[in-house]
C-alpha atoms as a PDB file:
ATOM      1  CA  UNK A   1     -18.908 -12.710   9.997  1.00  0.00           C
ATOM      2  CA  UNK A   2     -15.949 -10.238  11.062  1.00  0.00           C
ATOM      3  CA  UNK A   3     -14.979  -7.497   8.710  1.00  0.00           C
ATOM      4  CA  UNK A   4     -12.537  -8.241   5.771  1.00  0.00           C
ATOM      5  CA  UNK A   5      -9.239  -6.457   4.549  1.00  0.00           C
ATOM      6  CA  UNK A   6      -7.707  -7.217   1.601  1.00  0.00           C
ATOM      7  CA  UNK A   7      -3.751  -5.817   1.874  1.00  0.00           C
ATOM      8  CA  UNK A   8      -1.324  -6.179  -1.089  1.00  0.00           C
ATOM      9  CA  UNK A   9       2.081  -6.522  -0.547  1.00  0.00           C
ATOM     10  CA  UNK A  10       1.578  -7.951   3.277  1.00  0.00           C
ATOM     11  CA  UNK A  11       4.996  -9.799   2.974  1.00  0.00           C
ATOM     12  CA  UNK A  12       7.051  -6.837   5.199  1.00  0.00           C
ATOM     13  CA  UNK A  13       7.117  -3.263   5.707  1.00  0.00           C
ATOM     14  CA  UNK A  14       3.808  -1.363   6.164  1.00  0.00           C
ATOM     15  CA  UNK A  15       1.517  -4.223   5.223  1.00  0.00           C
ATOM     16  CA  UNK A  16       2.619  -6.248   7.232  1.00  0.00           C
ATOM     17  CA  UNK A  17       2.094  -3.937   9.814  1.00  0.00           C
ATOM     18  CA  UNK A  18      -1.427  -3.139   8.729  1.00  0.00           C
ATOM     19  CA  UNK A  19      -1.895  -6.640   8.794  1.00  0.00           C
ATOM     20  CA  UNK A  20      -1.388  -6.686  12.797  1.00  0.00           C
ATOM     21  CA  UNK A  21      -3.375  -3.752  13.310  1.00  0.00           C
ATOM     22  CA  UNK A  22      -6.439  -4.935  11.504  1.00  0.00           C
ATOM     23  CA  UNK A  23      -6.209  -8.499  12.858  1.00  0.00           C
ATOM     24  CA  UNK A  24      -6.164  -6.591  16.720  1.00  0.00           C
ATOM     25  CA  UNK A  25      -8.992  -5.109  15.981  1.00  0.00           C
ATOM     26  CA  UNK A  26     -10.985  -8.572  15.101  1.00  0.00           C
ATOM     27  CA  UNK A  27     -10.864  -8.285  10.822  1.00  0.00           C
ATOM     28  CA  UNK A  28     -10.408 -11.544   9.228  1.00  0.00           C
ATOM     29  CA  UNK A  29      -7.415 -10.761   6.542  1.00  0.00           C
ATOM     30  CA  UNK A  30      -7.037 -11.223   2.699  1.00  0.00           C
ATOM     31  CA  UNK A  31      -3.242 -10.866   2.231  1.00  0.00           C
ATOM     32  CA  UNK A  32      -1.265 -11.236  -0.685  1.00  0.00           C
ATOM     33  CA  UNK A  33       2.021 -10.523  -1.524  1.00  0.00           C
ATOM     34  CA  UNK A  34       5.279 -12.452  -3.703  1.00  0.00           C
ATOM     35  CA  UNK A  35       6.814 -14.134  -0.660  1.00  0.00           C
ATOM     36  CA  UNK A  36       4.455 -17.276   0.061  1.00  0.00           C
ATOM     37  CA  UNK A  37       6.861 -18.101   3.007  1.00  0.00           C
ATOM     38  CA  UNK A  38       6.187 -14.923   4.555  1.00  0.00           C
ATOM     39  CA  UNK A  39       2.397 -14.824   3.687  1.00  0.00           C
ATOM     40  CA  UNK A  40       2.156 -18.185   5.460  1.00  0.00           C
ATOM     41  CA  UNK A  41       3.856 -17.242   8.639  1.00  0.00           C
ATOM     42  CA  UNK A  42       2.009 -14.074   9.289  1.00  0.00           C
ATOM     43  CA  UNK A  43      -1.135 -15.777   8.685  1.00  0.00           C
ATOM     44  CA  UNK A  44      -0.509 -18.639  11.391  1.00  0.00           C
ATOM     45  CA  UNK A  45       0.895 -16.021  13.581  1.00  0.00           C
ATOM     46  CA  UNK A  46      -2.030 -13.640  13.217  1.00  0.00           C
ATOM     47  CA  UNK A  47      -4.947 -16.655  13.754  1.00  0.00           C
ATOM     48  CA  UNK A  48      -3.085 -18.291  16.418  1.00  0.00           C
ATOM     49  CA  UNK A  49      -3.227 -14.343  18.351  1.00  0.00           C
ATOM     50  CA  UNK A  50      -6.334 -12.918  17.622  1.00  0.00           C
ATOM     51  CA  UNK A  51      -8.056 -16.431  16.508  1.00  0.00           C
ATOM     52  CA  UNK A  52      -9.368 -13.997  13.069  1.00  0.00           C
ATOM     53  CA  UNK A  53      -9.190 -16.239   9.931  1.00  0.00           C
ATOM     54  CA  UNK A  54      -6.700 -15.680   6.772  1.00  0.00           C
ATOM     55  CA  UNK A  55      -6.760 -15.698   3.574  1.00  0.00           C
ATOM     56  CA  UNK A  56      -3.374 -15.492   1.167  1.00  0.00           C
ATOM     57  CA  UNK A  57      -2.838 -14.509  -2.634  1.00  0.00           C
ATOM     58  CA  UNK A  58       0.704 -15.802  -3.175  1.00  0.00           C
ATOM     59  CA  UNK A  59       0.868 -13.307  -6.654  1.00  0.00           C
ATOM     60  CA  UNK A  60       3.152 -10.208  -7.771  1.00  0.00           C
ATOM     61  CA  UNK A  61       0.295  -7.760  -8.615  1.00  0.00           C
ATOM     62  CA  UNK A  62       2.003  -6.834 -12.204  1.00  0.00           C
ATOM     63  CA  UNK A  63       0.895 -10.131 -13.458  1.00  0.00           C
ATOM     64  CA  UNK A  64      -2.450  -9.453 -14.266  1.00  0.00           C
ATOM     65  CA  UNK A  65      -4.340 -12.797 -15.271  1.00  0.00           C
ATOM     66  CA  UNK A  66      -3.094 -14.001 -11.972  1.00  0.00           C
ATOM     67  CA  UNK A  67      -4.513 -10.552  -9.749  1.00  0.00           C
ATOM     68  CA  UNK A  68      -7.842 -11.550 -11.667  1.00  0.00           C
ATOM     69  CA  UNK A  69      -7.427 -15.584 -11.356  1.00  0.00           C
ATOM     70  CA  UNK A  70      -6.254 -15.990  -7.816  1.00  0.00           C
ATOM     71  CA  UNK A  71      -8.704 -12.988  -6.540  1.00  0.00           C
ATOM     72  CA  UNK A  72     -11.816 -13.922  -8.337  1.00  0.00           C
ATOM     73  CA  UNK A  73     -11.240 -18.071  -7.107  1.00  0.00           C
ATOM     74  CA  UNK A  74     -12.044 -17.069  -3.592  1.00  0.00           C
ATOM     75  CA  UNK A  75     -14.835 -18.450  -1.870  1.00  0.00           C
ATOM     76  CA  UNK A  76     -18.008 -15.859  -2.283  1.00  0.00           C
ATOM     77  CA  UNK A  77     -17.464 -15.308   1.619  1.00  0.00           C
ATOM     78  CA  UNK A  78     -14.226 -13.904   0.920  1.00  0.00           C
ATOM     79  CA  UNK A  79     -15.457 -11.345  -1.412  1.00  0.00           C
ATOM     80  CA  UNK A  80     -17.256  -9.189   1.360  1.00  0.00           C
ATOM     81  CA  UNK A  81     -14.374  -6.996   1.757  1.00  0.00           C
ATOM     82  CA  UNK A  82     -14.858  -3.792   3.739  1.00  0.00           C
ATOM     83  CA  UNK A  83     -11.600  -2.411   3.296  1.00  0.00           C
ATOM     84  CA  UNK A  84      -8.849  -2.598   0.038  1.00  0.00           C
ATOM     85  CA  UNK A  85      -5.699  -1.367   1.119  1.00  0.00           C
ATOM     86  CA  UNK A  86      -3.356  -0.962  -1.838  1.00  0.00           C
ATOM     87  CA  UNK A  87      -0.138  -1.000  -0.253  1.00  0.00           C
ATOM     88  CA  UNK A  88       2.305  -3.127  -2.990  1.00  0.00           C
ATOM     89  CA  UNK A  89       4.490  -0.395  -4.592  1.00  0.00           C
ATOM     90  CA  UNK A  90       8.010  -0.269  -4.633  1.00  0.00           C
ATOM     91  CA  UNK A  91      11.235   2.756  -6.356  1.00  0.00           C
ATOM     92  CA  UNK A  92      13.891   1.179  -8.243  1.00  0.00           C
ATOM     93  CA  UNK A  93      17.585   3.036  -9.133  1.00  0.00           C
ATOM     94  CA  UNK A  94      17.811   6.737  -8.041  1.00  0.00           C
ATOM     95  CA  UNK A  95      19.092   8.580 -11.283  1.00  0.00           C
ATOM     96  CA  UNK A  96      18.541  10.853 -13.765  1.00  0.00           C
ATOM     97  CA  UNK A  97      15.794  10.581 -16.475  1.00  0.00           C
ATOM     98  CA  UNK A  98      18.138  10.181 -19.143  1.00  0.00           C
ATOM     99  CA  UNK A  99      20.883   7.383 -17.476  1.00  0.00           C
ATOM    100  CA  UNK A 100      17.541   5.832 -16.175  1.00  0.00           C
ATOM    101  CA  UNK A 101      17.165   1.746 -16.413  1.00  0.00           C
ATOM    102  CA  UNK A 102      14.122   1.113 -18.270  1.00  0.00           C
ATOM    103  CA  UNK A 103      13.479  -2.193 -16.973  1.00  0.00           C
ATOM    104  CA  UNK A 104      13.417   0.035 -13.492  1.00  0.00           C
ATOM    105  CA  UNK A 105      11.243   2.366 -14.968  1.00  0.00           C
ATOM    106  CA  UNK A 106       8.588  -0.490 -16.138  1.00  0.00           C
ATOM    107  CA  UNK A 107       8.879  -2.420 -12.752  1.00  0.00           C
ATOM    108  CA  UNK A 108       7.952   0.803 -11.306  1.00  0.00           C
ATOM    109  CA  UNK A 109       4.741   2.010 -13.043  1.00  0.00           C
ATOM    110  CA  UNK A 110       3.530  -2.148 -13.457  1.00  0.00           C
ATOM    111  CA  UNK A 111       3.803  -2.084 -10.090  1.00  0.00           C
ATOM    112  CA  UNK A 112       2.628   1.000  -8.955  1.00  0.00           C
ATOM    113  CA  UNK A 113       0.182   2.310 -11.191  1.00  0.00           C
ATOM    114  CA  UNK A 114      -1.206  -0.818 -13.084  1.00  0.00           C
ATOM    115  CA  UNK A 115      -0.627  -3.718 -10.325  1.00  0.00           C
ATOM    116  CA  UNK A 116      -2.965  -1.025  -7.851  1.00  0.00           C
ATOM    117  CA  UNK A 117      -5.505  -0.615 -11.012  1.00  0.00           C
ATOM    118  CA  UNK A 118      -5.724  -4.537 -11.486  1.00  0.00           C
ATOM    119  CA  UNK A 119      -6.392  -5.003  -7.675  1.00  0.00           C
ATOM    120  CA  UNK A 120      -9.336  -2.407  -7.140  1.00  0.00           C
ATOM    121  CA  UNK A 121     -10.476  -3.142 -10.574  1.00  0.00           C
ATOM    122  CA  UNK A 122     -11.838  -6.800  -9.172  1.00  0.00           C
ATOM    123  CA  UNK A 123     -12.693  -5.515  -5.505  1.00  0.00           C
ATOM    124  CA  UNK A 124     -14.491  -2.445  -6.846  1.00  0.00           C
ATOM    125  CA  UNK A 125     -16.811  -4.497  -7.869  1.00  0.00           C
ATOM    126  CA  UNK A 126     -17.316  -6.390  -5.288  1.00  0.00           C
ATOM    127  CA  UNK A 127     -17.780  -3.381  -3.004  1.00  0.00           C
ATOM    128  CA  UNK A 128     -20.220  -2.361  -5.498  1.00  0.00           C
ATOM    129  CA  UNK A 129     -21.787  -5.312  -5.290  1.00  0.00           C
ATOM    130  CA  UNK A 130     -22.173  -5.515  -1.379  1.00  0.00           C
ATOM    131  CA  UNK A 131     -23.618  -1.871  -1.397  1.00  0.00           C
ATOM    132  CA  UNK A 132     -20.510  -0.404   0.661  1.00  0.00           C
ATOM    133  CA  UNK A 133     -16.510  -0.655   0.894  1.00  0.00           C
ATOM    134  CA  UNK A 134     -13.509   1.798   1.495  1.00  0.00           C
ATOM    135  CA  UNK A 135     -10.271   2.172  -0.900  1.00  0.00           C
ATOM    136  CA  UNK A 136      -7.101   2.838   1.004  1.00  0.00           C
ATOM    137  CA  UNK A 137      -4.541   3.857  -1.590  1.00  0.00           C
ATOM    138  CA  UNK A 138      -0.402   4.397  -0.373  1.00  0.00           C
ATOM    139  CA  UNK A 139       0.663   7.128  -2.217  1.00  0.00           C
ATOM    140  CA  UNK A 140       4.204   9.224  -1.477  1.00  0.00           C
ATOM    141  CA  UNK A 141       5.310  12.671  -0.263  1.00  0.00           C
ATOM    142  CA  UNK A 142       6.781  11.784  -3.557  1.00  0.00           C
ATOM    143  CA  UNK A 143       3.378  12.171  -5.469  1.00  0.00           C
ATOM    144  CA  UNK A 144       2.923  15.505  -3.841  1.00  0.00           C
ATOM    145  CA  UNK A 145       6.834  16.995  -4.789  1.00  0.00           C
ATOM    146  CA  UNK A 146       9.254  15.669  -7.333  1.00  0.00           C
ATOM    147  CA  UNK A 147      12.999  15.865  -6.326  1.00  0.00           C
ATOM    148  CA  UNK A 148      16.205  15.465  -8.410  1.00  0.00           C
ATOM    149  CA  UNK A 149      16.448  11.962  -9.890  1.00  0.00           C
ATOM    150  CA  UNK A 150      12.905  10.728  -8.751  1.00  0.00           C
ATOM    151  CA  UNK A 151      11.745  11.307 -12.124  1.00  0.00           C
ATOM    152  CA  UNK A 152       9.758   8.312 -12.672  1.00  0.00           C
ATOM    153  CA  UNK A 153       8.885   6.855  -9.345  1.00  0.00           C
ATOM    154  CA  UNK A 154       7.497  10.311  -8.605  1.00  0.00           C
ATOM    155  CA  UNK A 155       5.307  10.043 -11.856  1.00  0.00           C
ATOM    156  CA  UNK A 156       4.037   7.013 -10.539  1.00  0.00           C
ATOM    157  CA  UNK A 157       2.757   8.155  -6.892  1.00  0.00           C
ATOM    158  CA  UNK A 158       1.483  11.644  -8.943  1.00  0.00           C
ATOM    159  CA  UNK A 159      -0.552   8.555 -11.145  1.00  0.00           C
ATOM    160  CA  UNK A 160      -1.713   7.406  -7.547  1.00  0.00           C
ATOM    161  CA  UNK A 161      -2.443  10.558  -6.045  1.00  0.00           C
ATOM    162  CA  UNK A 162      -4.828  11.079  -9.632  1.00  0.00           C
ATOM    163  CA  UNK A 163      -6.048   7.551  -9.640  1.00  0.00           C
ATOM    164  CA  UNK A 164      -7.713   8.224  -6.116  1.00  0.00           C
ATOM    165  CA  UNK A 165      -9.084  11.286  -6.773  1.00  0.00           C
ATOM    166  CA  UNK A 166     -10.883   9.654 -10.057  1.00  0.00           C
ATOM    167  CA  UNK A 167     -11.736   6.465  -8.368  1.00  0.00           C
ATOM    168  CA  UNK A 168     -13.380   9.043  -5.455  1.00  0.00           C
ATOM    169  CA  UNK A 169     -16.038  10.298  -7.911  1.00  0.00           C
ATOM    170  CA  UNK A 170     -16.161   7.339  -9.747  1.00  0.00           C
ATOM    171  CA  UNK A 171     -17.119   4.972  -6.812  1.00  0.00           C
ATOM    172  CA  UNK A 172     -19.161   8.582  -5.073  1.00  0.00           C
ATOM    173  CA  UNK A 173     -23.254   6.848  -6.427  1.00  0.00           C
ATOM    174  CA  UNK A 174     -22.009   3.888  -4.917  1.00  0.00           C
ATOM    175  CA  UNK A 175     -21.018   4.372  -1.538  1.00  0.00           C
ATOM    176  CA  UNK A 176     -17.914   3.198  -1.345  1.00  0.00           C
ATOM    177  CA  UNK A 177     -14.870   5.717   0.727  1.00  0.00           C
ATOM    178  CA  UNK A 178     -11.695   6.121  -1.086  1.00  0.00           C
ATOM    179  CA  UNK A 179      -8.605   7.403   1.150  1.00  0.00           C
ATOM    180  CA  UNK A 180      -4.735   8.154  -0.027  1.00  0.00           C
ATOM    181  CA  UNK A 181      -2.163   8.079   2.600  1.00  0.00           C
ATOM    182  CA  UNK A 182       1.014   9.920   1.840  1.00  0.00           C
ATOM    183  CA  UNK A 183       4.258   9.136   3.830  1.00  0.00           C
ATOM    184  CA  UNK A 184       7.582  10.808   4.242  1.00  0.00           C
ATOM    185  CA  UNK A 185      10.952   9.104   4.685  1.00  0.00           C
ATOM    186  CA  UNK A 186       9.818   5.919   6.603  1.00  0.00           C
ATOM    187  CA  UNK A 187      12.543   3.105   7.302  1.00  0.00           C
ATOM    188  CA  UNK A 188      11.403  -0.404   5.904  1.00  0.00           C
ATOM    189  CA  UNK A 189      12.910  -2.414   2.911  1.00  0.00           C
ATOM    190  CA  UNK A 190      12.024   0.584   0.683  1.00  0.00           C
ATOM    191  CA  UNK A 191      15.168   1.847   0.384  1.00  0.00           C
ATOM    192  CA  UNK A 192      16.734  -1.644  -0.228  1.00  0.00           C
ATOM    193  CA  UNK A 193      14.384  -2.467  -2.721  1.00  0.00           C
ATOM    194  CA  UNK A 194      15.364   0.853  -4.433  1.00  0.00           C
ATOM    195  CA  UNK A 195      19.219   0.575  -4.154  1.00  0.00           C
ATOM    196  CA  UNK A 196      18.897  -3.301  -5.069  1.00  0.00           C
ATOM    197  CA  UNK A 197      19.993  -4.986  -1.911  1.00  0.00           C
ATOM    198  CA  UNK A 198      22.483  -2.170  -1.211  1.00  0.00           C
ATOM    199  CA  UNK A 199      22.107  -2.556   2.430  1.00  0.00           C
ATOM    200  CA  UNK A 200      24.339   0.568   3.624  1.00  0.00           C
ATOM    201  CA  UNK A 201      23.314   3.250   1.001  1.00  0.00           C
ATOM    202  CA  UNK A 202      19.761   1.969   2.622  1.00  0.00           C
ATOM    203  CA  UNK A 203      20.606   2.759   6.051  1.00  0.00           C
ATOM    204  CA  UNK A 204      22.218   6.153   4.823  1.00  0.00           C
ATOM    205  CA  UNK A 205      19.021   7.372   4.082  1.00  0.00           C
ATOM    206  CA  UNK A 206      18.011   7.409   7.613  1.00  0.00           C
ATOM    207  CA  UNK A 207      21.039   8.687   8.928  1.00  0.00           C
ATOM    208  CA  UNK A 208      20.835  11.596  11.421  1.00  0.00           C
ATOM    209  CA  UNK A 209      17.025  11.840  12.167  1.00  0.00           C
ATOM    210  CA  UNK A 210      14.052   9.354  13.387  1.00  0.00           C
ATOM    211  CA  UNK A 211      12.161   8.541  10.345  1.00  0.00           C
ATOM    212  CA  UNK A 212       8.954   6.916  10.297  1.00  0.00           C
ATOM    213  CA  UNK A 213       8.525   3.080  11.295  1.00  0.00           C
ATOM    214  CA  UNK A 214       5.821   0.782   9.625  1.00  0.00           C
ATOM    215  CA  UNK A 215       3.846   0.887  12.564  1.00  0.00           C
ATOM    216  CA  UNK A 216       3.163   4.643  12.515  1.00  0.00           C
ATOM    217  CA  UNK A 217       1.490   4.481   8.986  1.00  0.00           C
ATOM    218  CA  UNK A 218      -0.461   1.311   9.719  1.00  0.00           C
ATOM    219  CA  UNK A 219      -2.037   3.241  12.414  1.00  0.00           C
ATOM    220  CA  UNK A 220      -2.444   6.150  10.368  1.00  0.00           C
ATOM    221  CA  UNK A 221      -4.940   3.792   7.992  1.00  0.00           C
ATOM    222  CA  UNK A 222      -6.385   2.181  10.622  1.00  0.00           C
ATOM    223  CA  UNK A 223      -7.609   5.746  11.687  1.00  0.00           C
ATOM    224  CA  UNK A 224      -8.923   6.676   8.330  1.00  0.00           C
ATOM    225  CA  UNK A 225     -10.646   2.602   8.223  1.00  0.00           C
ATOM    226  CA  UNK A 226     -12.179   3.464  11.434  1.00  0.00           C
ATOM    227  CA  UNK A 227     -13.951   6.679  11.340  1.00  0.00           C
ATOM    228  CA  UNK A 228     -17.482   6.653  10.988  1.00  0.00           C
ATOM    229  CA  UNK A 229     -19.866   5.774   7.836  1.00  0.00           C
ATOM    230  CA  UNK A 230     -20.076   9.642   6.945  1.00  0.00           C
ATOM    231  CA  UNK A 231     -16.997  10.574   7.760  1.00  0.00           C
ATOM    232  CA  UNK A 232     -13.829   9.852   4.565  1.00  0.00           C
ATOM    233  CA  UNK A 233     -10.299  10.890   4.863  1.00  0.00           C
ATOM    234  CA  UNK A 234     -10.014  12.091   1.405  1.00  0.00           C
ATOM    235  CA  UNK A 235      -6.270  12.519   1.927  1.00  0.00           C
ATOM    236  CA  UNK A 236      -3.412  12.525   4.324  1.00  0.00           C
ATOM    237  CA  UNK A 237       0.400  13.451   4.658  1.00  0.00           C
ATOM    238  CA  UNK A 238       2.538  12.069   7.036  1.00  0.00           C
ATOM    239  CA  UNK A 239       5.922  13.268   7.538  1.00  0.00           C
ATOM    240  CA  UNK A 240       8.671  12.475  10.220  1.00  0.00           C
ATOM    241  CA  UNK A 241       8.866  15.529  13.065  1.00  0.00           C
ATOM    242  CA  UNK A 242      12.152  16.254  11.356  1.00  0.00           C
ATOM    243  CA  UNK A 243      11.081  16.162   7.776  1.00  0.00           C
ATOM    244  CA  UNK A 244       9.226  19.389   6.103  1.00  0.00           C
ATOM    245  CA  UNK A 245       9.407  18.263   2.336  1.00  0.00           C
ATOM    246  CA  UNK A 246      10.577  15.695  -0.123  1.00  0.00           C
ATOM    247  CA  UNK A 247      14.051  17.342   0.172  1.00  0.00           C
ATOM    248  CA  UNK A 248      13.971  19.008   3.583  1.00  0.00           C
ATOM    249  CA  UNK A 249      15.203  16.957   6.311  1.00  0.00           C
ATOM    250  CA  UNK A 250      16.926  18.212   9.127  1.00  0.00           C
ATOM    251  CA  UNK A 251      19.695  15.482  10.102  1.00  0.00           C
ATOM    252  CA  UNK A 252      21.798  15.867  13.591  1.00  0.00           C
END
């Protein structure tokens, strides 16, 4: 049987463009996501091009009896996955700590932090199981550098950036690779997500410079998924040519 990813949050963006990577190179796909409409296009699309089967989790990875229910229901086949990538993550609101929205604040660390822990928390196993497996974590320039009013998304890609170093030596006896990949500014439905739909603040982000597309981080992973048995990407940055920091971008 052909390798197996498992990708959260496939529904757009950069899972959905690891998604079409992986399925190119001849993976049969796990995806999951909160948009079953989505989930069950790509999937036809994907089988009908590369003829690689497809799998879908149609759950919001905060909800954790149904992370553990849906994942745990598929067929033992299924469960032979090679490579997690965590990708589901989202930033809500861009203020200050203290005019901060708390129900922002806890759809931002369930998300983040514990819908990534309830996801590995069920494959981990299974890759410890199978005697091999490699954990793909997106993290965030922003779990490298806070920056003014990031206050709470950046504390939960700094919880990401920590999680994969622990799950590293946790999952070292076992075998199993664990990889963080850390974009810059790159232009999906992030930055609607965070401004709520507010589709020209969005587009101001990316005003005056080429950020990153979906495409260039998927190929990114696919790089770090593809390198030989003894051979792990601990951790990576990847920044737009005209980005040098969080803060630091130079617009024309």
């Amino acid at each position: 049987m052909a390798k197996i990813v498992l990708i959260t949050g496939a529904t757009a963006g950069i899972g959905e463009a690891c998604a079409q990577l992986f399925a190119r190179e001849g993976y049969n796909l796990i995806l999951t996501g909160r948009r079953l409409d989505r989930l069950e296009k790509l999937a036809a699309k994907l089988h009908k091009k590369h003829n690689v089967e497809v799998a879908i989790g149609n759950f919001d990875v905060r909800d954790r009896e149904q992370v553990i229910t849906d994942l745990e229901a598929l067929p033992a086949k299924w469960k032979k996955v090679s490579v997690l990538i965590n990708n589901a993550g989202l930033s809500q609101g861009l203020d200050p700590v203290q005019n901060g929205d708390l129900d922002d604040w806890d759809r931002m660390i369930d998300t983040n932090v514990k819908g990534l822990l309830y996801v590995t928390k069920v494959v981990s196993n299974w890759m410890i199981k199978n005697g091999s497996g490699h954990i793909i974590n997106l993290g965030s320039i922003a779990g490298k550098e806070v920056y003014p009013n990031g206050n709470v998304y950046c504390a939960s890609k700094f919880a990401v950036d920590a999680l994969s170093r622990g799950m590293r030596i946790d999952l070292l006896p076992h075998g199993i690779k664990v990889s963080s990949v850390d974009p810059g500014a790159v232009e999906t439905e992030f930055s609607e997500v965070r401004f709520k739909g507010d589709k020209e603040r969005a587009k101001k982000t990316y005003e005056g410079f080429e950020p990153l597309n979906a495409m260039d981080i998927a190929e990114t992973i696919w790089f770090i998924a593809s390198r030989p048995k003894n051979v792990n990407i601990n951790d990576i940055v990847v920044m737009p040519t005209a980005q040098a920091s969080a803060t630091n971008i130079f617009r024309h």
